[in-house]
Protein backbone atom coordinates (compact mmCIF):
# COMPACT_ATOMS: atom_id res chain seq x y z
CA UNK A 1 0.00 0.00 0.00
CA UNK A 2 2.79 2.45 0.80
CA UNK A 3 4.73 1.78 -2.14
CA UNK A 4 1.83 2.38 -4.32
CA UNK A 5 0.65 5.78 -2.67
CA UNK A 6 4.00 6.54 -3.16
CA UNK A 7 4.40 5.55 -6.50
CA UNK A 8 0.86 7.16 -7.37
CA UNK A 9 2.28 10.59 -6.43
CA UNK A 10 5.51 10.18 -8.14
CA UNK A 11 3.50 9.88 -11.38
CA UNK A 12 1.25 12.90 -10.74
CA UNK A 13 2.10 15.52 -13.64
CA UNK A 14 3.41 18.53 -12.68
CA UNK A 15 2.33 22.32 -14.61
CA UNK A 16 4.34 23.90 -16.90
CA UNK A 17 4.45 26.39 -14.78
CA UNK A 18 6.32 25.07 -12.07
CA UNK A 19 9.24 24.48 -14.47
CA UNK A 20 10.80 27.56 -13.97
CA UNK A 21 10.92 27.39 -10.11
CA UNK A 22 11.81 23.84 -10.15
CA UNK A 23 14.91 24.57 -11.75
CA UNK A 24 15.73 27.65 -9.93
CA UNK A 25 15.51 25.09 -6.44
CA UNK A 26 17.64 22.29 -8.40
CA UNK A 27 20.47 24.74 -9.23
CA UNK A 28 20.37 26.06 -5.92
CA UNK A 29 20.98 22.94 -4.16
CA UNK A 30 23.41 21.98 -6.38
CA UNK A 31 25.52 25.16 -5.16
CA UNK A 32 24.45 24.61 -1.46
CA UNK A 33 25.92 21.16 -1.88
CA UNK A 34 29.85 22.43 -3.10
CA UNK A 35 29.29 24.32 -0.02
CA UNK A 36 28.11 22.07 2.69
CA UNK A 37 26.58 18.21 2.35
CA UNK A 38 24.44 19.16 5.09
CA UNK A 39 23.15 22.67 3.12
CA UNK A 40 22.64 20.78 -0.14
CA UNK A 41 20.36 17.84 1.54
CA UNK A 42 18.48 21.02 2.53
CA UNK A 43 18.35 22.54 -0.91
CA UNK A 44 17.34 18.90 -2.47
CA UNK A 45 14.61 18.46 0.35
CA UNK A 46 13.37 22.08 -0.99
CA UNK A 47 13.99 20.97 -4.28
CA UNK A 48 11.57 18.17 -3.84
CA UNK A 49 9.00 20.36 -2.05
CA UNK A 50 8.96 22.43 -5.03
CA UNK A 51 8.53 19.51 -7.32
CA UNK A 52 5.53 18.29 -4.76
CA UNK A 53 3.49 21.83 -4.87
CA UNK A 54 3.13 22.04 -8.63
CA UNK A 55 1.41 19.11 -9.07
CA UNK A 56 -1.27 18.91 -11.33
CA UNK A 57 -3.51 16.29 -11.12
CA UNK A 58 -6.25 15.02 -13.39
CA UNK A 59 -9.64 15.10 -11.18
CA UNK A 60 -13.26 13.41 -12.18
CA UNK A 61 -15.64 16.52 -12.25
CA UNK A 62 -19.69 15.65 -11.74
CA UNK A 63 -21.11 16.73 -14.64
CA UNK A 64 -24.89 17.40 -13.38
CA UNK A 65 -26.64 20.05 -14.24
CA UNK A 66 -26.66 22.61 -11.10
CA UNK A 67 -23.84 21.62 -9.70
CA UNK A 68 -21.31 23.80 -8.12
CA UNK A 69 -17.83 22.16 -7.24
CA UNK A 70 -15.13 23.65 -5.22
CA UNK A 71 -12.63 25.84 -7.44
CA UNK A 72 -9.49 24.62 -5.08
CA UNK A 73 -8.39 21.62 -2.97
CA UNK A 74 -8.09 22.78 0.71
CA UNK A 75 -10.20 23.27 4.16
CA UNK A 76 -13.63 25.64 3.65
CA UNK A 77 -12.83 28.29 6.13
CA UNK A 78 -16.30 29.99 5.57
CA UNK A 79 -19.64 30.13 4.71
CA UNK A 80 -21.09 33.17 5.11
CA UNK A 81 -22.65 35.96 3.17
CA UNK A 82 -21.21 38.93 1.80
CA UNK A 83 -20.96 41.48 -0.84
CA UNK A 84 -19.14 39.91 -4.14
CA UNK A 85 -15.99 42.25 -5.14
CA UNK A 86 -16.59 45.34 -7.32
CA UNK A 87 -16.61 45.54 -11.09
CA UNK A 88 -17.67 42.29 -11.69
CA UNK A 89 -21.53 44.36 -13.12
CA UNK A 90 -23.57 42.80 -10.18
CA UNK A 91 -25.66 44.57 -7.62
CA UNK A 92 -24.04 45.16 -4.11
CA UNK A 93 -26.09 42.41 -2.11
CA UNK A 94 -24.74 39.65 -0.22
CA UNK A 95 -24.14 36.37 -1.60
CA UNK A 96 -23.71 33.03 -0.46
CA UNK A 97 -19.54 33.09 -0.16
CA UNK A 98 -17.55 29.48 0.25
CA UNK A 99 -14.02 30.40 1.43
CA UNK A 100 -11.13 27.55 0.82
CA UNK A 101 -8.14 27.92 2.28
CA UNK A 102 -5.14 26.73 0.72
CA UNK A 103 -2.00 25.62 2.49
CA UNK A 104 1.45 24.91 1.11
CA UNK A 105 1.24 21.80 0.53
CA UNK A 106 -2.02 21.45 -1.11
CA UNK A 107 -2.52 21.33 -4.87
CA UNK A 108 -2.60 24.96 -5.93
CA UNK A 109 -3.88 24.89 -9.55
CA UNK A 110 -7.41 26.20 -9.73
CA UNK A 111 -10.34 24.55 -11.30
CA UNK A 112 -13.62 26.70 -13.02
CA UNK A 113 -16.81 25.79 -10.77
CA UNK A 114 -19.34 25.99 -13.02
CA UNK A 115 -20.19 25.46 -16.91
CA UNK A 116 -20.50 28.83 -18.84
CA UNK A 117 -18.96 31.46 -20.32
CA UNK A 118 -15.91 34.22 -19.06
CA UNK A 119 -18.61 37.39 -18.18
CA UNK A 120 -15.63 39.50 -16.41
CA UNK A 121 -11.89 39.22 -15.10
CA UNK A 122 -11.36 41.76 -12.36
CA UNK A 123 -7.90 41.75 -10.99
CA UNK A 124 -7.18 43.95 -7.88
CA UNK A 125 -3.72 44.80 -6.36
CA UNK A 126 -3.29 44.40 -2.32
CA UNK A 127 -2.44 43.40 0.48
CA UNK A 128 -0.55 39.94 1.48
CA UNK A 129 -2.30 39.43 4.88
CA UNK A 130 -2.72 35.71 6.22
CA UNK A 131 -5.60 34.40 3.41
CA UNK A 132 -7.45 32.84 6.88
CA UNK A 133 -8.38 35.86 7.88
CA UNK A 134 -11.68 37.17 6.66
CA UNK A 135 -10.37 40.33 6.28
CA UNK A 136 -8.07 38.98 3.24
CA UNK A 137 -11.16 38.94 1.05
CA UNK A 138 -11.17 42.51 0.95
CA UNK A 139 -7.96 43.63 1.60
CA UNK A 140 -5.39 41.35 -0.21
CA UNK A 141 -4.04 41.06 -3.59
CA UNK A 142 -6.96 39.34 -5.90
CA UNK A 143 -8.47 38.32 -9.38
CA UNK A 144 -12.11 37.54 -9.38
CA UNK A 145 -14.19 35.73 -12.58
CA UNK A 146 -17.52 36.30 -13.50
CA UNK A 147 -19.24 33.07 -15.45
CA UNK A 148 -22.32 33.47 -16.75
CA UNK A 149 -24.56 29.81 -16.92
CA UNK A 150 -26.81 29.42 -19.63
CA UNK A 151 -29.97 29.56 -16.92
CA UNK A 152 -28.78 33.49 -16.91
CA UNK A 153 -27.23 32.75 -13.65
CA UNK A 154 -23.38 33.71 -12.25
CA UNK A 155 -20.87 32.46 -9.95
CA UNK A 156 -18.21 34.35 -8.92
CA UNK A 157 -14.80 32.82 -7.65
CA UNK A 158 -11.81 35.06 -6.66
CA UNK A 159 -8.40 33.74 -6.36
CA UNK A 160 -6.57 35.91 -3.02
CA UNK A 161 -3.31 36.10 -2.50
CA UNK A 162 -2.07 34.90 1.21
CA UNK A 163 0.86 36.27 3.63
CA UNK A 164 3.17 33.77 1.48
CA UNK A 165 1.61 33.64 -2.01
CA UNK A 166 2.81 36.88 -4.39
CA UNK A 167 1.84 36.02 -7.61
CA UNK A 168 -1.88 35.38 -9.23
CA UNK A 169 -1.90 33.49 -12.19
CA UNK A 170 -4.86 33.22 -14.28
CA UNK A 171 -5.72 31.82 -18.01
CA UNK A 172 -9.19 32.88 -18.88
CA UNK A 173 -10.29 35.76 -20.41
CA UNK A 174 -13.43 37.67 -21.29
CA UNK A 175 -15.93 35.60 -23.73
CA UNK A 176 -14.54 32.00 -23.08
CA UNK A 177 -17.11 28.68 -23.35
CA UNK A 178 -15.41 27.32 -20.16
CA UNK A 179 -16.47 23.82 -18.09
CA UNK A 180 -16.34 22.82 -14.49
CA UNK A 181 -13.25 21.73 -13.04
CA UNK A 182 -11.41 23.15 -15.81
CA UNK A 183 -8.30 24.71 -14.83
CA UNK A 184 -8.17 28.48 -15.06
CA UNK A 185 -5.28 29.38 -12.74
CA UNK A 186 -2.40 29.09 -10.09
CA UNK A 187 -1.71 30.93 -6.60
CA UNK A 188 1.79 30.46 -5.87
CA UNK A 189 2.67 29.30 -2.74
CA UNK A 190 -0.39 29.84 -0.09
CA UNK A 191 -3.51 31.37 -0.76
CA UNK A 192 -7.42 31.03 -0.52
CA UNK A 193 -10.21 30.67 -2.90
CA UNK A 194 -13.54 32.18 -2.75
CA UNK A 195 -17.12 31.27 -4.32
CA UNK A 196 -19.66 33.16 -4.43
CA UNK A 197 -22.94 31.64 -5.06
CA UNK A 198 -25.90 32.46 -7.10
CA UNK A 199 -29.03 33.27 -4.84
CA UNK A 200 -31.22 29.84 -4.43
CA UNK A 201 -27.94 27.59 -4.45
CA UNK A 202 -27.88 25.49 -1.35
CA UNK A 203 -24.00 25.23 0.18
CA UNK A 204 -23.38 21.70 0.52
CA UNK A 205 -20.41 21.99 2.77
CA UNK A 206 -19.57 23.02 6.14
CA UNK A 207 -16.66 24.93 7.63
CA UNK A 208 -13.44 22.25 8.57
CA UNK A 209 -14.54 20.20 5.34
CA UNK A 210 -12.05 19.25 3.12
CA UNK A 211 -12.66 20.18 -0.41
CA UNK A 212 -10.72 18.66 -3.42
CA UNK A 213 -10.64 21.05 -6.20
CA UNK A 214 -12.77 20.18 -9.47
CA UNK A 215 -14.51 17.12 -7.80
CA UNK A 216 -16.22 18.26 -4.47
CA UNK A 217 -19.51 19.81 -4.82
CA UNK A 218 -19.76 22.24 -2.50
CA UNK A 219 -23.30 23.91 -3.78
CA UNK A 220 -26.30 22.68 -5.73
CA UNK A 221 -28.78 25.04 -7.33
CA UNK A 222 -31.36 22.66 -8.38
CA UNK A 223 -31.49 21.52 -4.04
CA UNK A 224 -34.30 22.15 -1.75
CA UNK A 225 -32.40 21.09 1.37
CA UNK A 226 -31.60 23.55 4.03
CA UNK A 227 -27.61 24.56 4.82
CA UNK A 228 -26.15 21.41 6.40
CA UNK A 229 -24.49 21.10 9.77
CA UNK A 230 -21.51 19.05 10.97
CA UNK A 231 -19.98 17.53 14.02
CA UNK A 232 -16.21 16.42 14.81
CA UNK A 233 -16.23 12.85 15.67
C-alpha cells in the first residue's frame, strides 16, 4: 500500500508552470551542496517540495446540471454571506460566499466551478495578509471571474493572495465557453479561494470540510435542502 501511494504521487504531472521554479531550487541545491553536504540535503529536500506543490492532477468533475464544485483543494474556512468584489456588473447584495483555504502543501492549480462562459476578469492589487483571515477577502491582492450559466445565472470565484503567495496566475479571459473543473489558474505558494454563489444555491459543505478542487460539490442550485451542519467525531 505504501509503495503504491507513493508511486501514485511520483506519477502525478506537474504544470508547466512550475518548471521555472523547479529549476531555480535544483540549481540552488546543487551550489548549497559544493558548499556544505548538510546545506545541499536542505536545498534537495526544498527541491523536492517544489517539485511536490506544482502538481497537477487530473480530477473526475460531476457533470450534473446545477452543480457547483469547489474551485481549489483545501479546508472551507467559511460560509457566510457577503458582498461579491466590485466591477464584476452585479448589484451590491450579499451572496452566499464558500471560502477555501489553501496551504502549502495542497494542490494549488485552480479549477472553473461551473459550466458557462468568461462574463468579467477583475484583478485587484493588495495586500498579502494571512488568506485565513476574513479580512483577506477585501484587503489582499486578488483576481475575481464572472461566469455566466446558460440559466442566466453567475458564480463568482476570486483567487486571493495569502501572507506567502505573491503572484496570481490566471488563463481565462473575457468571452470563453469554459467547463467545471477546468483549470483556469495558479496561486503560488499559499492562498485562498472564494465562491460566491448564485441566490437559491444550497452550500453543501460546512466549515473544517475538506474540499478537493474540481470534484467536491460544495453547492447545488437545483437543491431544496436547508444549509447542512456538521460535528467532529
Amino acid at each position: 500500500m505504501l509503495i503504491e501511494t507513493i508511486r501514485q504521487t511520483l506519477a502525478v504531472p506537474i504544470h508547466r508552470a512550475g518548471w521555472p521554479f523547479i529549476a531555480v531550487f535544483a540549481v540552488a541545491a546543487v551550489l548549497l551542496f559544493i558548499v556544505s553536504a548538510t546545506l545541499g540535503a536542505l536545498g534537495l529536500l526544498a527541491t523536492a517540495w517544489c517539485v511536490y506543490f506544482f502538481r497537477d492532477p487530473d480530477r473526475l468533475t460531476p457533470v450534473r446540471e446545477g452543480l457547483i464544485v469547489s474551485a481549489a483543494d483545501g479546508v472551507v474556512s467559511a460560509v457566510v454571506p457577503a458582498v461579491p468584489p466590485p466591477g464584476l456588473g452585479l448589484p451590491e447584495q450579499p451572496l452566499t460566499r464558500i471560502s477555501v483555504f489553501l496551504s502549502i502543501f495542497d494542490v494549488h492549480v485552480n479549477r472553473l466551478p461551473v459550466d458557462g462562459t468568461v462574463g468579467a476578469v477583475v484583478y485587484r492589487p493588495g495586500r498579502f495578509l494571512n488568506a485565513a483571515l476574513d479580512k483577506a477577502s477585501e484587503d489582499n491582492e486578488r483576481n475575481a471571474v464572472r461566469i455566466d450559466s446558460d440559466d442566466g445565472s453567475a458564480v463568482i470565484v476570486v483567487q486571493i493572495a495569502g501572507l506567502i503567495a505573491r503572484r496570481i496566475a490566471c488563463w481565462v479571459g473575457e468571452g470563453q465557453q469554459r467547463r467545471a473543473g477546468e483549470r483556469f489558474g495558479l496561486i503560488r505558494f499559499g492562498s485562498r479561494v472564494d465562491v460566491y454563489l448564485p441566490e437559491g444555491a444550497t452550500p453543501l459543505v460546512v466549515p473544517g470540510q475538506r474540499c478537493i478542487g474540481g470534484e467536491t460539490v460544495i453547492a447545488d442550485r437545483h437543491s431544496q435542502e436547508p444549509p447542512r451542519l456538521a460535528e467532529r467525531r
